[in-house]
Protein backbone atom coordinates (compact mmCIF):
# COMPACT_ATOMS: atom_id res chain seq x y z
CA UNK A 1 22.61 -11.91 -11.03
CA UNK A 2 20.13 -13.97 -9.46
CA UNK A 3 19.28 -16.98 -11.96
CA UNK A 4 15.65 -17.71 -13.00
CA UNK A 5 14.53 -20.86 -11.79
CA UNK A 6 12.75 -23.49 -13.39
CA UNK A 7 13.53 -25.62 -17.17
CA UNK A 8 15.82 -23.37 -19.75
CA UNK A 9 12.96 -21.11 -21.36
CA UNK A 10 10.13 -22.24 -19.58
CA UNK A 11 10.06 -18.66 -17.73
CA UNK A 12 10.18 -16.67 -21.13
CA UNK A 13 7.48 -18.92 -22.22
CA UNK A 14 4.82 -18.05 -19.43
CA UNK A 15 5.78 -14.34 -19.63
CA UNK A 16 5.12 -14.81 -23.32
CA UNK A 17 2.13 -16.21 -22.59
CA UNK A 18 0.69 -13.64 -20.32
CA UNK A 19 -2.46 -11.56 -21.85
CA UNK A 20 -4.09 -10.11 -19.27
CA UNK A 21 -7.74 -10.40 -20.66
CA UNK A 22 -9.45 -9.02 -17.65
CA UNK A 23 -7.34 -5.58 -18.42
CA UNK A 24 -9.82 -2.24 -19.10
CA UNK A 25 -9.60 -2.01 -23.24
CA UNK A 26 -8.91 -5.87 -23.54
CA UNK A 27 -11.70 -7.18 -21.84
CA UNK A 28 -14.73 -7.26 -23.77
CA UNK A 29 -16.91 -5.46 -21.24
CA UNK A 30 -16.93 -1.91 -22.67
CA UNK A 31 -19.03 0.04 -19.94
CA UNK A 32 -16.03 1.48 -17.12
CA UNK A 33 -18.22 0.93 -14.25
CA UNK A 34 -18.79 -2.69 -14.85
CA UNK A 35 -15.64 -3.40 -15.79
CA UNK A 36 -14.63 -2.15 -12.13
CA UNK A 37 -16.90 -4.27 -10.14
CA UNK A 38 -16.01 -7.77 -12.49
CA UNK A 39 -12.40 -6.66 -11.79
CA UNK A 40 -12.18 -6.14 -8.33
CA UNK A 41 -14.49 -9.27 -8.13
CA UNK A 42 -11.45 -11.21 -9.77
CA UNK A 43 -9.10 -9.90 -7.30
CA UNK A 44 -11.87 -10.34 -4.36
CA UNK A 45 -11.89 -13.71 -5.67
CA UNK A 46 -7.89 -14.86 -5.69
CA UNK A 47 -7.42 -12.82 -1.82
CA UNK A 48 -8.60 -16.18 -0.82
CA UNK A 49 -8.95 -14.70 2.57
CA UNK A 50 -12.53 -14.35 3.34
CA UNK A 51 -14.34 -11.26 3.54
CA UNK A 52 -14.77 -9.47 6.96
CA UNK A 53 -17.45 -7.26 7.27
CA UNK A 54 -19.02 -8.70 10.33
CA UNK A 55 -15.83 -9.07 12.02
CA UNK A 56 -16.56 -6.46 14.96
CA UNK A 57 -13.48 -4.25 15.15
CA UNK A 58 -13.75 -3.91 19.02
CA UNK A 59 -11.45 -1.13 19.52
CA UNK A 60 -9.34 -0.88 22.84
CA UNK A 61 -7.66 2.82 23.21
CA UNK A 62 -4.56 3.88 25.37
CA UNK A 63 -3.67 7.60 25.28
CA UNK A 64 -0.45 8.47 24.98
CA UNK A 65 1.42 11.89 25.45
CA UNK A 66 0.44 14.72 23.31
CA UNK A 67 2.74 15.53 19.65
CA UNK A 68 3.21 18.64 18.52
CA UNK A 69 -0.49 19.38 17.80
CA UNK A 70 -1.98 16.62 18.05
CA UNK A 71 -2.60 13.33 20.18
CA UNK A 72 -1.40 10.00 20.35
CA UNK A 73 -3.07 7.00 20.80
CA UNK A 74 -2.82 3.53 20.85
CA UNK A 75 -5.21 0.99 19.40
CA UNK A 76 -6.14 -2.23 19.24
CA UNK A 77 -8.62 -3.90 17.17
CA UNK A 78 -9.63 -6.62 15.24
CA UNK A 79 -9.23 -6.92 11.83
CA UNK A 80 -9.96 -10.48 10.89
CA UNK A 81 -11.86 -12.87 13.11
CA UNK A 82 -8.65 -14.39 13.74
CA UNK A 83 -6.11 -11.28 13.94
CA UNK A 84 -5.80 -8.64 16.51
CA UNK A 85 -3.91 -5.60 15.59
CA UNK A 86 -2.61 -2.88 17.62
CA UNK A 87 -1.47 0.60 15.58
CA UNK A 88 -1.01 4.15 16.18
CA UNK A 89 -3.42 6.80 16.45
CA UNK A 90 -3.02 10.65 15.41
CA UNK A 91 -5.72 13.22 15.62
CA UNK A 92 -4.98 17.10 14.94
CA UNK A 93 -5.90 19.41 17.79
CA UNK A 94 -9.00 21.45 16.58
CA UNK A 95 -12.54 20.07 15.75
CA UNK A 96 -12.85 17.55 12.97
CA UNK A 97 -14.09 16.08 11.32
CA UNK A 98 -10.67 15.90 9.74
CA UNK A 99 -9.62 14.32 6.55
CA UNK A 100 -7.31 11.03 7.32
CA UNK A 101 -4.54 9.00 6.03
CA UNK A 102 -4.66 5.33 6.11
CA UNK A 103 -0.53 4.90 6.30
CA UNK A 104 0.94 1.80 5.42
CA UNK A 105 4.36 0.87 6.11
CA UNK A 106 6.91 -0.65 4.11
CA UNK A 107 8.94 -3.96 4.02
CA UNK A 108 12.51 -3.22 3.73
CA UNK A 109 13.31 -6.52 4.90
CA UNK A 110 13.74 -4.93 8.90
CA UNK A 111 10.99 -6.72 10.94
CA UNK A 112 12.06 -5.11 14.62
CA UNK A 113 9.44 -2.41 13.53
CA UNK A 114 6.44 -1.70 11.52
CA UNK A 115 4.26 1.30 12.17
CA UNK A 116 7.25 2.60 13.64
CA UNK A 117 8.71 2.92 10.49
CA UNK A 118 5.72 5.93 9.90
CA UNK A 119 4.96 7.31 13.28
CA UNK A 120 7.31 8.36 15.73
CA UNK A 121 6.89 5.58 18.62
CA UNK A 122 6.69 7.14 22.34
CA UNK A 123 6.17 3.87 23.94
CA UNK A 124 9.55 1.98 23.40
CA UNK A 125 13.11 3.26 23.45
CA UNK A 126 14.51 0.16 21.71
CA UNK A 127 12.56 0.58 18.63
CA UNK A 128 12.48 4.82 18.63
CA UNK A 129 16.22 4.05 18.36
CA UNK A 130 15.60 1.63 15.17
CA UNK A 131 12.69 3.73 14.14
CA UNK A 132 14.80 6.99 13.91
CA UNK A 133 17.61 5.36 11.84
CA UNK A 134 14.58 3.87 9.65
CA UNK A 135 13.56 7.42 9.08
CA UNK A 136 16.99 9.34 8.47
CA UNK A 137 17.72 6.32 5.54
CA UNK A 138 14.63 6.71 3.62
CA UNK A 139 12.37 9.52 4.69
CA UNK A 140 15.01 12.53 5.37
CA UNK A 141 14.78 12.15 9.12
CA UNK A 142 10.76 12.65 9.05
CA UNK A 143 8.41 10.77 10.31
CA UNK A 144 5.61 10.63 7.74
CA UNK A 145 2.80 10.27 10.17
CA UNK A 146 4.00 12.60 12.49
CA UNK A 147 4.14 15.08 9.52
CA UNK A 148 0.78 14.64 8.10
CA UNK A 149 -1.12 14.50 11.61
CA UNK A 150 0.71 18.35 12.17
CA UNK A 151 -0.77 19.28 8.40
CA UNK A 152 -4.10 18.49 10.12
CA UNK A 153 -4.79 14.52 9.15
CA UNK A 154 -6.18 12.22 11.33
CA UNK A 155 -3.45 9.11 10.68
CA UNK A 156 -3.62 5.83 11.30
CA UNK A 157 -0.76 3.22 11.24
CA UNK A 158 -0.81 -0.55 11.71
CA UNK A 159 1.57 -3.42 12.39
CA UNK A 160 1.29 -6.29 8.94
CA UNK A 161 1.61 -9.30 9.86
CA UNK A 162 5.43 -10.41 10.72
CA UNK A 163 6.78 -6.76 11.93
CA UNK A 164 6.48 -4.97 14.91
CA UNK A 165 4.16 -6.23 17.61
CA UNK A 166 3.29 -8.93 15.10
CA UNK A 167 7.01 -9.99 14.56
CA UNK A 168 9.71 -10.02 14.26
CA UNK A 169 9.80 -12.39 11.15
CA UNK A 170 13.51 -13.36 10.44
CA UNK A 171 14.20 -13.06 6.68
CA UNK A 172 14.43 -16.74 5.45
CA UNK A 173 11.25 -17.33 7.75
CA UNK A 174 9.07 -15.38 5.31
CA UNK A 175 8.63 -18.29 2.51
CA UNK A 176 7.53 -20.54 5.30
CA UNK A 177 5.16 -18.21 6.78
CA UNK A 178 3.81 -17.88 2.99
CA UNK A 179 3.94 -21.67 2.67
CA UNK A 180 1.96 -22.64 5.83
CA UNK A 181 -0.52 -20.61 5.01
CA UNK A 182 -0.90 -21.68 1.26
CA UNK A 183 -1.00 -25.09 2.58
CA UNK A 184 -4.14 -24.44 5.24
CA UNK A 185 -6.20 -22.77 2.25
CA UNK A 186 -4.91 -19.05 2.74
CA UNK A 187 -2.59 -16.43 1.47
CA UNK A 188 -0.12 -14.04 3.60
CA UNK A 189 -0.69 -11.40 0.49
CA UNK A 190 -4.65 -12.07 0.47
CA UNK A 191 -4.68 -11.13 4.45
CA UNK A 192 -2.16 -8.27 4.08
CA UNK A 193 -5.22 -6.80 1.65
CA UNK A 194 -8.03 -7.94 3.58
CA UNK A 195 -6.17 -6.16 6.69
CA UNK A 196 -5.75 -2.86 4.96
CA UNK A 197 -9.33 -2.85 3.55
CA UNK A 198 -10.58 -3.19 6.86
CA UNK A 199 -8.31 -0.49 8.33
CA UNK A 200 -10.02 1.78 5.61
CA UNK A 201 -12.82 1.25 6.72
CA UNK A 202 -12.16 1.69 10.74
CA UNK A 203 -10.86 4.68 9.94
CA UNK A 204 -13.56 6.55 7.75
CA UNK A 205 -16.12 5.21 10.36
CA UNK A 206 -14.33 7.33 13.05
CA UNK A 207 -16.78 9.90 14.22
CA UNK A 208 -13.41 12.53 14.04
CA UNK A 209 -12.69 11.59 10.51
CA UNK A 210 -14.91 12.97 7.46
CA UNK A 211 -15.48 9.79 5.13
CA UNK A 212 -15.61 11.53 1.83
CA UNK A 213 -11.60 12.50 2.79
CA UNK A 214 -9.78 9.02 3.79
CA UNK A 215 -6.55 8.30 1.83
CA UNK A 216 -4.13 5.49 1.41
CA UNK A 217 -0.63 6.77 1.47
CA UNK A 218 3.03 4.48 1.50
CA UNK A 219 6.16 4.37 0.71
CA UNK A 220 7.82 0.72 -0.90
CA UNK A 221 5.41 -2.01 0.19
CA UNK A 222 3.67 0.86 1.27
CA UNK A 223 2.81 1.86 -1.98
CA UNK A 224 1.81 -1.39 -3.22
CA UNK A 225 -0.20 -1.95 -0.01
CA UNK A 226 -1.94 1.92 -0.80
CA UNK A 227 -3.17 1.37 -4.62
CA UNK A 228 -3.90 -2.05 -3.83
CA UNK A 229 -6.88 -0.81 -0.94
CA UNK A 230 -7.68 2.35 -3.38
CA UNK A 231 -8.72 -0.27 -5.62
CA UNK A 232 -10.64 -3.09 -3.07
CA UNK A 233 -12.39 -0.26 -1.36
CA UNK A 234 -14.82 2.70 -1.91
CA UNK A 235 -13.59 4.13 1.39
CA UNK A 236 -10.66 5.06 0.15
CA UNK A 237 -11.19 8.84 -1.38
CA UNK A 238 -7.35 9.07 -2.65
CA UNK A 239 -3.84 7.47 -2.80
CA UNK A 240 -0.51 8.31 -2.71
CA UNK A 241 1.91 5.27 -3.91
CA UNK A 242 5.68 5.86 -3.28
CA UNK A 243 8.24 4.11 -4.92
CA UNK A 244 5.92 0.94 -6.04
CA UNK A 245 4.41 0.45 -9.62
CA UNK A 246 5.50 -1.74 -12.20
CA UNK A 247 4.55 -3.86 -15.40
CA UNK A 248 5.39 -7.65 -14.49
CA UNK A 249 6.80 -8.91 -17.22
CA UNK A 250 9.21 -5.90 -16.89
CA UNK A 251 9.58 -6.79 -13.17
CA UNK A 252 10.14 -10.83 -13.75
CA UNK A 253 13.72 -10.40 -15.07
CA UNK A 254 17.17 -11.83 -13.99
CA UNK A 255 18.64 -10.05 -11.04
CA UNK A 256 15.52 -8.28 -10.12
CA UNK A 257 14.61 -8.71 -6.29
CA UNK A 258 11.34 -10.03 -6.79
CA UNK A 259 12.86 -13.48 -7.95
CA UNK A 260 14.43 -14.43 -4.93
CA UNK A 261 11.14 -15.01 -3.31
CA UNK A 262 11.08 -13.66 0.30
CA UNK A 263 9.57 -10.73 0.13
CA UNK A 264 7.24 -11.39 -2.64
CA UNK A 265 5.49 -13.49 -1.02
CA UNK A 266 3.84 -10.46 0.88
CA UNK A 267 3.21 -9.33 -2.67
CA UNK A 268 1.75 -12.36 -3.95
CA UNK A 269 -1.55 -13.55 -5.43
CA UNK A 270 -1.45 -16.79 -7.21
CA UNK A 271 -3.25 -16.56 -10.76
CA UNK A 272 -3.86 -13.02 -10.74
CA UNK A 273 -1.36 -13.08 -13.47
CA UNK A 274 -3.96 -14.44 -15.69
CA UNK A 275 -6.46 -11.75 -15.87
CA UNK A 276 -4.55 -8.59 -14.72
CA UNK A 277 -1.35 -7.03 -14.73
CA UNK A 278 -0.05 -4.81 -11.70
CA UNK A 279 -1.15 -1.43 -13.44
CA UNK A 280 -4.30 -2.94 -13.99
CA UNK A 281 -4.99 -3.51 -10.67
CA UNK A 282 -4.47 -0.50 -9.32
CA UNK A 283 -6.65 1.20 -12.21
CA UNK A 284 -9.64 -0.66 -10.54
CA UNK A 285 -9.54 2.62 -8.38
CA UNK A 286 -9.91 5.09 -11.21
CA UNK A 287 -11.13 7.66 -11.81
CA UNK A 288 -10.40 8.77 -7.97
CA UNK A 289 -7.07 11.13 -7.38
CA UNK A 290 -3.83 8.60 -7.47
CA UNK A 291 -0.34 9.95 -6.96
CA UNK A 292 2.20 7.47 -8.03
CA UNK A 293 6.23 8.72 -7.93
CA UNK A 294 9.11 6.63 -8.93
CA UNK A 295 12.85 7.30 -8.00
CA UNK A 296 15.18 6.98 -11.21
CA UNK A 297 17.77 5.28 -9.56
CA UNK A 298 15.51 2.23 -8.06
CA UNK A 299 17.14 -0.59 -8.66
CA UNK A 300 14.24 -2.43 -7.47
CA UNK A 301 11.91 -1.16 -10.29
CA UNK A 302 13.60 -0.86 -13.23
CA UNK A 303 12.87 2.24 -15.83
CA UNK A 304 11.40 0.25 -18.58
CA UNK A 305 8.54 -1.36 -16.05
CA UNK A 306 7.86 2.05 -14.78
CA UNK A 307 7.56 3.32 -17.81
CA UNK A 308 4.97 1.08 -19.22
CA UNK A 309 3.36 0.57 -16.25
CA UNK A 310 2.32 4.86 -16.23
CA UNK A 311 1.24 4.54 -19.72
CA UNK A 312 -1.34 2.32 -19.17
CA UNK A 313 -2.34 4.20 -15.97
CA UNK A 314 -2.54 7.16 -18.08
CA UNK A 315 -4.43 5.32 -20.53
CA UNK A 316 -6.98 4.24 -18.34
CA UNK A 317 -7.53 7.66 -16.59
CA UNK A 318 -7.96 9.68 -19.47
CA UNK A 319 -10.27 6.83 -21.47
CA UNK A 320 -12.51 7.94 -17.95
CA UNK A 321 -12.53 11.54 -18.75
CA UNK A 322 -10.33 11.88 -15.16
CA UNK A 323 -6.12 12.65 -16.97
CA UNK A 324 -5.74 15.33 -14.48
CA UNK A 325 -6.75 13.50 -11.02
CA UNK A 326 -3.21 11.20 -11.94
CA UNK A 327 -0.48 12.25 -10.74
CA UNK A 328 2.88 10.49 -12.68
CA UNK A 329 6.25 11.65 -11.55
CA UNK A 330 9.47 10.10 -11.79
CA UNK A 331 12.11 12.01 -9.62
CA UNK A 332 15.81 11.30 -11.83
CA UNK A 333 18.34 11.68 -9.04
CA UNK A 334 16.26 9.59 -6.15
CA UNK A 335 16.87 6.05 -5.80
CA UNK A 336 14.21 3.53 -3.28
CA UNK A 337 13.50 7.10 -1.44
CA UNK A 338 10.51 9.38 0.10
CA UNK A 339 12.45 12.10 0.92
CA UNK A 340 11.38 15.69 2.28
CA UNK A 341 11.17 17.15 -0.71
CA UNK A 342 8.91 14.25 -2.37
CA UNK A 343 7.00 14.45 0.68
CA UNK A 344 6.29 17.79 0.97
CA UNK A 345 5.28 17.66 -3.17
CA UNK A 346 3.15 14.35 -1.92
CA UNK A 347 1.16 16.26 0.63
CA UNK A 348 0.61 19.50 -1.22
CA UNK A 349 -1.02 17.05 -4.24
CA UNK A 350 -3.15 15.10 -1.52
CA UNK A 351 -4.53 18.39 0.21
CA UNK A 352 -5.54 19.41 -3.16
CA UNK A 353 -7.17 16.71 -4.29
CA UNK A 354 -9.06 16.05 -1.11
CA UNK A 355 -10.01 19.68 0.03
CA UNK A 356 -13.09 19.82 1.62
CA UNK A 357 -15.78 22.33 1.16
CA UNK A 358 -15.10 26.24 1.14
């Protein structure tokens, strides 16, 4: 069991003392629409991490050999005035515009690779060796990207900051990375989400791409990364959240990864806490389609958090007339998994939900 830091009591005390007054139903602002934009303003607000809408994105392209119906690319661009990014590109043979997947990868604690994780890599041996061994542990030998660009997505898959092309991170370095940046007035969490709402928007302004069709889709980290930028930006049409969604209180308990540190801190933003609780959050994207599946053997997120956290997801859609664009599924034999059969479930749901016109 991993002990709670801190004075004996003083953590039951804080949990006790969190009421999430910003939450839709306990804040006092009663019209849905409102209550978005003062919400997401609140979590605008605690990024830290400056807006980037000027930013140019100044994208640099490298073709790479053709998948099985559709092309690879590489790209680099700029998603912060102080970041430069390279990901990977997918576009279905045909003529678009397509719909598109924003695809974010997980954490996992393995650094050696990042988009890899999602999309097959065809410019590295060394990490289509890791990336392959990534994909038979949690994705049934798949790789996700790969998948969805065959069903006819555009995809697009970028590096976070610490794996990849932006790494590798070694484990115990992540609290420092989190640390230096606290200290110079940022936030490694605030930048992650600044990141991925600029990706969203790179990618629906692709003339190959229809904009009324971009979704946020991921797996772990993934997930959290997904509802996170389905609720900081209107670009984002849909999500898909794999193995990700929690209450906190249920989450802050002995034993429970998150307090080890580590890999929180990718998770983090200080004071949120006081005006919203994870659920809540993500509910900033209602009423737009959300898929969110849970494995009933993650350790990580235990049953109880799950649990409460889909009940007031549930709540929240149906209070905006909008029950049936949720999607709540908890899979009883899976564990921390996104396995064939969840994906091919996963997809089917997106298509559906983000059809274009007949």
């Amino acid at each position: 069991m991993t002990p709670v830091p801190g004075p004996p009591g003083l953590h039951q005390a804080l949990k006790d003392d969190l009421r999430f007054p910003l939450a839709w139903g306990t804040s006092p602002v009663r019209d849905f629409g409102q209550w978005r934009r003062a919400a997401r303003a609140k979590v605008e607000e605690l990024l830290v991490v400056p807006r980037q809408d000027g930013t140019p994105y100044a994208p640099e392209y490298a073709a790479g050999p053709d998948g099985d119906g559709y092309t690879r690319e590489s790209v680099t661009l700029s998603l912060t005035d102080r970041t430069r990014v390279r990901g990977a590109l997918l576009t279905p043979h045909g003529t678009g515009p397509f719909p598109a997947v924003l695809l974010l990868h997980d954490h996992g604690s393995r650094f050696d690779i990042g988009k890899e994780k999602c999309v097959r890599p065809w410019y590295d041996d060394a990490r289509l060796a890791s990336a392959e061994e990534w994909a038979d542990r949690y994705f049934g030998g798949r790789f996700i990207g790969d998948e969805l660009a065959r069903r006819g997505h555009v995809v697009l898959c970028l590096d976070a900051l610490g794996w990849g092309d932006r790494g590798p991170l070694a484990y115990e370095q992540q609290q420092a990375l989190a640390s230096n940046l606290y200290h110079l007035g940022s936030s490694l969490a605030g930048l992650h989400a600044r990141e991925d709402q600029r990706a969203a928007a790179f990618l629906a302004g692709l003339d190959r791409v229809d904009s009324r069709r971009v979704a946020a889709a991921g797996f772990s980290m993934g997930g959290y990364r997904a509802w996170q930028t389905a609720a900081l930006s209107d670009h984002v049409a849909a999500a898909v959240s794999v193995c990700w969604m929690t209450g906190l209180r249920e989450m802050m308990v002995p034993g429970n990864n998150t307090l080890r540190g580590q890999s929180a801190f990718h998770m983090l933003h200080p004071g949120l806490a006081r005006h919203l609780d994870i659920p809540d959050v993500a509910s900033i994207a209602a009423p737009r389609p959300m898929l969110f599946f849970h494995g009933g053997r993650d350790a990580l997120f235990p049953a109880d958090g799950v649990r409460a956290a889909y009940r007031r997801l549930r709540d929240v859609w149906r209070s905006c007339g909008a029950g049936e664009r949720l999607r709540l599924k908890t899979w009883p034999e899976r564990g921390h998994v996104f396995d064939a059969g969840m994906q091919d479930e996963a997809w089917e749901w997106l298509e559906s939900v983000t059809a274009g016109p007949a």
